[in-house]
Protein backbone atom coordinates (compact mmCIF):
# COMPACT_ATOMS: atom_id res chain seq x y z
CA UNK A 1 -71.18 73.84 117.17
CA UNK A 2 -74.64 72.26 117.70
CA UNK A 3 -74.44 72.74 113.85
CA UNK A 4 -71.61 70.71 113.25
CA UNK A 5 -73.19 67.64 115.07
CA UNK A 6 -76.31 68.35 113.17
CA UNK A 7 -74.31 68.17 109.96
CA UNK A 8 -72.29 64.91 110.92
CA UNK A 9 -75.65 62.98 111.31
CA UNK A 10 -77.10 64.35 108.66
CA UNK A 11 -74.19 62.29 106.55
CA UNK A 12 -74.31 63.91 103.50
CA UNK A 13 -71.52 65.36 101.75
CA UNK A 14 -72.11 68.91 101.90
CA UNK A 15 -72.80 68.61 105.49
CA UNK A 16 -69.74 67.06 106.67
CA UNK A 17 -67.77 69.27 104.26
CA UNK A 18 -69.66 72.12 105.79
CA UNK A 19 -69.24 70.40 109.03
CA UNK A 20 -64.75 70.51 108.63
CA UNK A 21 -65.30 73.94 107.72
CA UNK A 22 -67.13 75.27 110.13
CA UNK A 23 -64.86 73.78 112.99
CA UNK A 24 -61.91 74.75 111.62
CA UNK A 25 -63.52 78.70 111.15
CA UNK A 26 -65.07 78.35 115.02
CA UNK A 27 -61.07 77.58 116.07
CA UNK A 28 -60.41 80.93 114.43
CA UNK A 29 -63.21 83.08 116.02
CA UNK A 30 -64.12 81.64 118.94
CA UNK A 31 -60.21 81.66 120.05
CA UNK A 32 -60.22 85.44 118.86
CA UNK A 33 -63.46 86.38 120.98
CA UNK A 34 -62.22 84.95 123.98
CA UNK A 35 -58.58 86.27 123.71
CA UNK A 36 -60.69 89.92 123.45
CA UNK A 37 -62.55 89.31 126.35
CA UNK A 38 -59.64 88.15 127.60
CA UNK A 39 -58.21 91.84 127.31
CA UNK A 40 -61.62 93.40 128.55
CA UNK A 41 -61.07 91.49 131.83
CA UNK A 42 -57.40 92.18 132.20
CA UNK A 43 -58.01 96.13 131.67
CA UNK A 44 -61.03 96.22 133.80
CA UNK A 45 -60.30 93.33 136.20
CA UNK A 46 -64.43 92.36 135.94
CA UNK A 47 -66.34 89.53 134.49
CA UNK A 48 -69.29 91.39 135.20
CA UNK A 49 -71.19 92.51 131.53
CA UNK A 50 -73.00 95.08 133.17
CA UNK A 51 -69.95 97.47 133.66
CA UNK A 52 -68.82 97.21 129.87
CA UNK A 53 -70.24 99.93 127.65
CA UNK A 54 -69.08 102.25 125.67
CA UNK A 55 -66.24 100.91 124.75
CA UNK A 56 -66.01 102.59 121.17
CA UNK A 57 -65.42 105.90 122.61
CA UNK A 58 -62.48 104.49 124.97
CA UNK A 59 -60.83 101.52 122.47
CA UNK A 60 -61.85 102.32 119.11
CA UNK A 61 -59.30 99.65 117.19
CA UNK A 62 -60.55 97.11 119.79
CA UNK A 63 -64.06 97.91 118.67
CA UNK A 64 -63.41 97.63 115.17
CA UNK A 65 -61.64 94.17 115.42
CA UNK A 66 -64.41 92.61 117.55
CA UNK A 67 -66.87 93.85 115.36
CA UNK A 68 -65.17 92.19 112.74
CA UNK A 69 -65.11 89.01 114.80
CA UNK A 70 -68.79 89.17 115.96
CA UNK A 71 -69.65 89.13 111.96
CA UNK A 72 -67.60 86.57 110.96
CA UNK A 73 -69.12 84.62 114.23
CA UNK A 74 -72.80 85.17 112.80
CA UNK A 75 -71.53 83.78 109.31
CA UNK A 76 -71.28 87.57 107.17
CA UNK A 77 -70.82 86.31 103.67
CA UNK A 78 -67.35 86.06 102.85
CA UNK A 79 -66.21 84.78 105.84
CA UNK A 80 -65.09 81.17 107.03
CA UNK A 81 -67.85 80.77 109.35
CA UNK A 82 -70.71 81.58 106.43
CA UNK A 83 -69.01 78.85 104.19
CA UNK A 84 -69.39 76.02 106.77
CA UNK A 85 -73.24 77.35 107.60
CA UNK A 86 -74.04 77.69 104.00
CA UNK A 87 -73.12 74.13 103.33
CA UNK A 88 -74.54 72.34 106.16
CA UNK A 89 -78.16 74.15 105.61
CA UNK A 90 -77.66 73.00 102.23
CA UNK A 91 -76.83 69.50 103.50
CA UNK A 92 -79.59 69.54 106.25
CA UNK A 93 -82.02 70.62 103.49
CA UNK A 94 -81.46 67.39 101.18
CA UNK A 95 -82.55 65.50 104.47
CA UNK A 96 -85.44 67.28 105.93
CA UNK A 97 -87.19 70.68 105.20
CA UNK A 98 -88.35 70.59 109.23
CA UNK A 99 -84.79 70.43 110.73
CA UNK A 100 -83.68 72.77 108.49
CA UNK A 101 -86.24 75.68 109.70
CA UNK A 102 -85.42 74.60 112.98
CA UNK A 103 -81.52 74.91 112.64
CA UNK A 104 -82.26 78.33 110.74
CA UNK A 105 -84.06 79.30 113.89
CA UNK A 106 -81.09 78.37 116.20
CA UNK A 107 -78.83 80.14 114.06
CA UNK A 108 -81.15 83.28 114.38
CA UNK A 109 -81.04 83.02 118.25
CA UNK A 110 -77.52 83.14 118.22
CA UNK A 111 -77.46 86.81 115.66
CA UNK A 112 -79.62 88.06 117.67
CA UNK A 113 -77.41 87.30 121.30
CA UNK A 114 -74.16 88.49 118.76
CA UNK A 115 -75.47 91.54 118.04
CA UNK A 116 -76.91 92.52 121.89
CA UNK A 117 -73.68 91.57 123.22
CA UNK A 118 -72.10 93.69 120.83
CA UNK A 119 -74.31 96.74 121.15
CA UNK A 120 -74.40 96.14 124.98
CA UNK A 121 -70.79 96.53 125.25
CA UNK A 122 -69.60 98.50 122.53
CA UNK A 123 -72.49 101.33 122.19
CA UNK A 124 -74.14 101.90 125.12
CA UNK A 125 -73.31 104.73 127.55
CA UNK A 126 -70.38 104.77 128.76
CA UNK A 127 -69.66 103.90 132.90
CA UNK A 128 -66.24 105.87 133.41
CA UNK A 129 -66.89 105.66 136.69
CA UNK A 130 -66.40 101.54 136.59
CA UNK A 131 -63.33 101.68 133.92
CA UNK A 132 -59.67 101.28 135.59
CA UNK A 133 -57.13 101.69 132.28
CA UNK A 134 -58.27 103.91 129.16
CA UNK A 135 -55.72 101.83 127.17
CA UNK A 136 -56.69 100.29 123.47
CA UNK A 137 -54.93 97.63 121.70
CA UNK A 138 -51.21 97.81 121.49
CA UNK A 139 -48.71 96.99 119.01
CA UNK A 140 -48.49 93.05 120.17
CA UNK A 141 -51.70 93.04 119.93
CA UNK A 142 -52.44 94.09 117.05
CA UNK A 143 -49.63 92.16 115.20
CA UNK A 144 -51.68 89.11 116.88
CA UNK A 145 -54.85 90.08 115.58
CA UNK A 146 -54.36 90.63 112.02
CA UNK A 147 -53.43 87.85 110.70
CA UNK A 148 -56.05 85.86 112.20
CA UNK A 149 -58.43 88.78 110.77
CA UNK A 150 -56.89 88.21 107.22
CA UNK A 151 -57.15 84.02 107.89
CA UNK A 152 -61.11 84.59 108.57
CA UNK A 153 -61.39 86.48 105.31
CA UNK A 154 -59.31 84.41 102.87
CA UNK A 155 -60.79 80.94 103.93
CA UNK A 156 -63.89 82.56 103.69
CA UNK A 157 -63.37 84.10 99.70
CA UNK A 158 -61.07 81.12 98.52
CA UNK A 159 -62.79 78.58 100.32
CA UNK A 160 -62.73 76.47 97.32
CA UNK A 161 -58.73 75.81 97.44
CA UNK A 162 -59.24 74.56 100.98
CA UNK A 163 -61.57 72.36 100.27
């Protein structure tokens, strides 16, 4: 979000078009990454990081859908969250060269914490010893989660319809 207030002072158009975008796509993402750790905790009753790993083994459609969130949180092309970034760097780039290496940079920070989270709690070894319920996604779930999934996707391909 630091982007978004980046983008708004920037005050060109790219950059506050970039900047609607990208809120509306971090509504959609950020409200599907906390409703999954929102499951994590309610199956494992910790907030603790440290006793999540190896969750692919144990919740392997729960895997796959936060994958699929953590990318479209990092901005994967083709995704909501990459339009808004893509047009606020290009906004922030008609202003300054400087703050646009430096909001690259913050962007890079925030990969790189995406993608140790999701190794951390998807890949590493697996604590069975910590884990209460063995029990993946159900149908509720699921039904929830799609949509949302397709929402990410279709904003993100036929962004220019929206706007």
């Amino acid at each position: 979000m630091n982007l978004v207030v980046l983008a708004i002072f920037t005050n060109t158009i790219n950059s506050l078009l970039g900047a609607l975008s990208l809120s509306y796509a971090h509504g959609f993402t950020s409200a599907v990454l906390f409703f999954l750790v929102g499951l994590l905790y309610d199956r494992f009753q910790t907030k603790l990081i440290w006793y999540y790993s190896g969750i692919c083994q144990i919740m392997p459609v729960f895997s796959i859908i936060f994958c699929i969130f953590i990318l479209a949180n990092i901005g994967l092309p083709l995704t909501f969250n990459f339009i808004g970034e893509f047009l606020i760097f290009i906004g922030i780039f008609e202003k300054s060269i400087y703050l646009c290496f430096f909001a690259l940079f913050s962007i890079v920070l925030g990969v790189c914490y995406n993608f140790w989270l999701f190794n951390r709690v998807i890949f590493s070894s697996l604590k069975i010893f910590y884990l209460v319920k063995f029990q993946d996604l159900n149908k509720k779930e699921i039904l929830l989660l799609l949509p949302l999934c397709f929402l990410v996707f279709f904003f993100g391909i036929f962004s220019d319809s929206f706007l």
